[in-house]
Protein backbone atom coordinates (compact mmCIF):
# COMPACT_ATOMS: atom_id res chain seq x y z
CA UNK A 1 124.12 103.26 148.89
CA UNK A 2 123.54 100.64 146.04
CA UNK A 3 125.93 100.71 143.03
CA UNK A 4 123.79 100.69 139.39
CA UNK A 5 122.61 97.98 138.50
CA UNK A 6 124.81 97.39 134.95
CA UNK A 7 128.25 98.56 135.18
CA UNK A 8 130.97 97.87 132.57
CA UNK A 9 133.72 97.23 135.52
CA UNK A 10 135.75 94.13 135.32
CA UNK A 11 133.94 92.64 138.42
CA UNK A 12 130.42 93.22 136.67
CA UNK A 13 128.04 90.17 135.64
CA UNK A 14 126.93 92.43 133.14
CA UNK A 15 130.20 93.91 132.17
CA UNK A 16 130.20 90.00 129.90
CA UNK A 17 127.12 90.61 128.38
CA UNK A 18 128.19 94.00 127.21
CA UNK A 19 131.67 92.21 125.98
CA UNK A 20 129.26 89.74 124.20
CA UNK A 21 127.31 92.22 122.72
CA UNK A 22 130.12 94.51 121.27
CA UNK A 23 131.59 91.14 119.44
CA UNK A 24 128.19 89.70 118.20
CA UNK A 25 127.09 93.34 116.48
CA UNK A 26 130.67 93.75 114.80
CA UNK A 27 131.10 90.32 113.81
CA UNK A 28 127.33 89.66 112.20
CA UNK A 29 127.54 93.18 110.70
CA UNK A 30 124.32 94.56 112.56
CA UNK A 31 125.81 98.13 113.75
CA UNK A 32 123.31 100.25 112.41
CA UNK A 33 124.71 103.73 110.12
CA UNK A 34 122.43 106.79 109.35
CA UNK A 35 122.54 106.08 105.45
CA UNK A 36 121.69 102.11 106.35
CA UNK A 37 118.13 103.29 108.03
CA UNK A 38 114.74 101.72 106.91
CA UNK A 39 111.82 103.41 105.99
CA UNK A 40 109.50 104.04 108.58
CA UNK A 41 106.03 103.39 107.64
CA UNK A 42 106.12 100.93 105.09
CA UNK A 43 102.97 99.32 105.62
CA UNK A 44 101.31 101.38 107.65
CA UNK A 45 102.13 104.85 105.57
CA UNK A 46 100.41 107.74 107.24
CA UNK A 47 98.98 105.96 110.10
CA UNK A 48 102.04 105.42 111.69
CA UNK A 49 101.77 108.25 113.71
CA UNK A 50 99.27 106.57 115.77
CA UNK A 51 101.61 103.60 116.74
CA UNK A 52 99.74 100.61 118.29
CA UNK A 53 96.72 102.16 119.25
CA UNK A 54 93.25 101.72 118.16
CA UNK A 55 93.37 98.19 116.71
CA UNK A 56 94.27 97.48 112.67
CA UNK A 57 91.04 97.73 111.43
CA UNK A 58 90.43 101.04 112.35
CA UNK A 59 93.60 102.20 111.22
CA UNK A 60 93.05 100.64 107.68
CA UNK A 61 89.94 102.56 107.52
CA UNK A 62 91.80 106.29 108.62
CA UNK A 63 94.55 105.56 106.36
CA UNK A 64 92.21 104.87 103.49
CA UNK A 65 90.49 108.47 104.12
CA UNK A 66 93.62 110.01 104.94
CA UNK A 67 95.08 109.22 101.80
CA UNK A 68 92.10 110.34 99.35
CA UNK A 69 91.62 113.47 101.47
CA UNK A 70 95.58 114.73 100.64
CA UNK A 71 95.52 113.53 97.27
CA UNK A 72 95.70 116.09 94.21
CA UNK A 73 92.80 115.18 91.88
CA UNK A 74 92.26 116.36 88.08
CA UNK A 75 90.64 119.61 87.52
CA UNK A 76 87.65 119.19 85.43
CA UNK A 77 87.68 122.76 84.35
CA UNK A 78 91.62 123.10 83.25
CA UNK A 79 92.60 119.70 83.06
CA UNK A 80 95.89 119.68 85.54
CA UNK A 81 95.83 117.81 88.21
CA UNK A 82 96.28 120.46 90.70
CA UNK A 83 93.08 120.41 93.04
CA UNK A 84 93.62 119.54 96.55
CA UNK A 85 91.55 120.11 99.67
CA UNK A 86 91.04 123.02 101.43
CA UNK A 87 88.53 122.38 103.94
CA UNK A 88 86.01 120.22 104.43
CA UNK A 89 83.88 120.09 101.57
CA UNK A 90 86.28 122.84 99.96
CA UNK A 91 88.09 122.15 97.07
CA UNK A 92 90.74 124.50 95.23
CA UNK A 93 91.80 123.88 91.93
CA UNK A 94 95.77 125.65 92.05
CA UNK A 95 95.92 125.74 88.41
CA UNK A 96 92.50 127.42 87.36
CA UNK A 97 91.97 129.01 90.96
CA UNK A 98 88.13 127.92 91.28
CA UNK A 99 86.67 126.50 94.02
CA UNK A 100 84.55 123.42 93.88
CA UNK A 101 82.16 121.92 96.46
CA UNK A 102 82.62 118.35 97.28
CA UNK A 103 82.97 115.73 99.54
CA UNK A 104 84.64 115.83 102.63
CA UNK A 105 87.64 112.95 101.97
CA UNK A 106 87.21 113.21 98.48
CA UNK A 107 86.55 115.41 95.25
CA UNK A 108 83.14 113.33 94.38
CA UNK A 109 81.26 111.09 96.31
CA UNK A 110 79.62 107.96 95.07
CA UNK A 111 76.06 109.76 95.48
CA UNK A 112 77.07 112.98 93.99
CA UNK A 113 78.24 110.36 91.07
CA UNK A 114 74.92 108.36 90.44
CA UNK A 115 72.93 111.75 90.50
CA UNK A 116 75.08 113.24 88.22
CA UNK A 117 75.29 110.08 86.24
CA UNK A 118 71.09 110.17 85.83
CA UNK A 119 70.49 113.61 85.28
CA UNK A 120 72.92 112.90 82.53
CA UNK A 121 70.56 110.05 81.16
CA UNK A 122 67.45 112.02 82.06
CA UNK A 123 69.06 114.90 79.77
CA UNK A 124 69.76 112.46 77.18
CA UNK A 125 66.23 110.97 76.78
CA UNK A 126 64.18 114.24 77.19
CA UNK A 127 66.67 115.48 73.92
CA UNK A 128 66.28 111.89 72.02
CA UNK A 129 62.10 112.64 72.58
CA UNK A 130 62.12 116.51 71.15
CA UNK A 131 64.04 115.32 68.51
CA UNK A 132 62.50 112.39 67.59
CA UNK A 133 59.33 114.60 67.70
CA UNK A 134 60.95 117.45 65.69
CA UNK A 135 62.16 114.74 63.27
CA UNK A 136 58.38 113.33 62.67
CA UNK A 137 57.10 116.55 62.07
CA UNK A 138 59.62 117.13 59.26
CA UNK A 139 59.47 113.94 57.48
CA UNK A 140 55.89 114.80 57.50
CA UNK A 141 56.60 117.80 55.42
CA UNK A 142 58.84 116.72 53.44
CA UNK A 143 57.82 113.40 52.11
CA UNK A 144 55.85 113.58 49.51
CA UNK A 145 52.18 112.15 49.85
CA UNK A 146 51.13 108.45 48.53
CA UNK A 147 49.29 108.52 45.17
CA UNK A 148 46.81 106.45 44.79
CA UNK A 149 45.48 105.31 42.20
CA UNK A 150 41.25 104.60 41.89
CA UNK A 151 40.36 101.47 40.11
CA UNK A 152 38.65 101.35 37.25
């Protein structure tokens, strides 16, 4: 039978490097404590759970959704910003308690946005037309008429 391969004995090749190793980590201050940790995911955030895999581009992209999709957004009934997801589609205001239909990563989508946006301005110019209409027909009744006066 073979002894293992890296043995601390004095006869070891490898009983040196661990020597070596012991001196270098005290002496350059590199023993790692638990309160002396780094953060995990710094760059990555919550895409770190999927490691190396599927290439950086693709991960940007996840992370970008991921991020919208468990943010809390501001309620435009109550004001608080207490809605988060529920499902997809299914928002849930925690502060109010109403439900709102939206997109699936986020609260509005950039369609849902420029409809909204132009039924706004359609609104806005059928209102400006009745009034301007309404306000014709009463300066027509209440200015009084030209005189004019017939040469002699």
């Amino acid at each position: 039978r073979r002894p293992p391969r890296s043995t601390q004995g004095v006869s070891s090749a490898a009983s040196d490097v661990y020597k070596r190793q012991g001196i270098n980590a005290e002496y350059m201050g590199l023993l790692i404590r638990g309160d002396q940790m780094g953060k995990r995911t710094h760059k990555v955030g919550i895409c770190g759970k999927f490691g190396t895999r599927y290439g950086a581009s693709l991960r940007k992209m996840i992370k970008k959704f991921e991020e919208s999709q468990h943010a809390r957004y501001t309620c435009p009934f109550c004001g608080k910003t207490a809605i988060k997801r529920q499902a997809v589609g299914i928002w849930k205001c925690r502060g109010c308690q109403k439900l709102i239909a939206g997109g699936a990563w986020e609260l509005t989508t950039a369609p849902a946005l420029a409809v909204k946006a132009t039924v706004h301005r359609l609104k806005k110019v059928k209102l400006g037309a009745t009034k301007s209409k309404e306000d014709k027909e009463q300066n027509s009744q209440n200015k009084p008429q030209p005189i004019y006066f017939k040469k002699k």
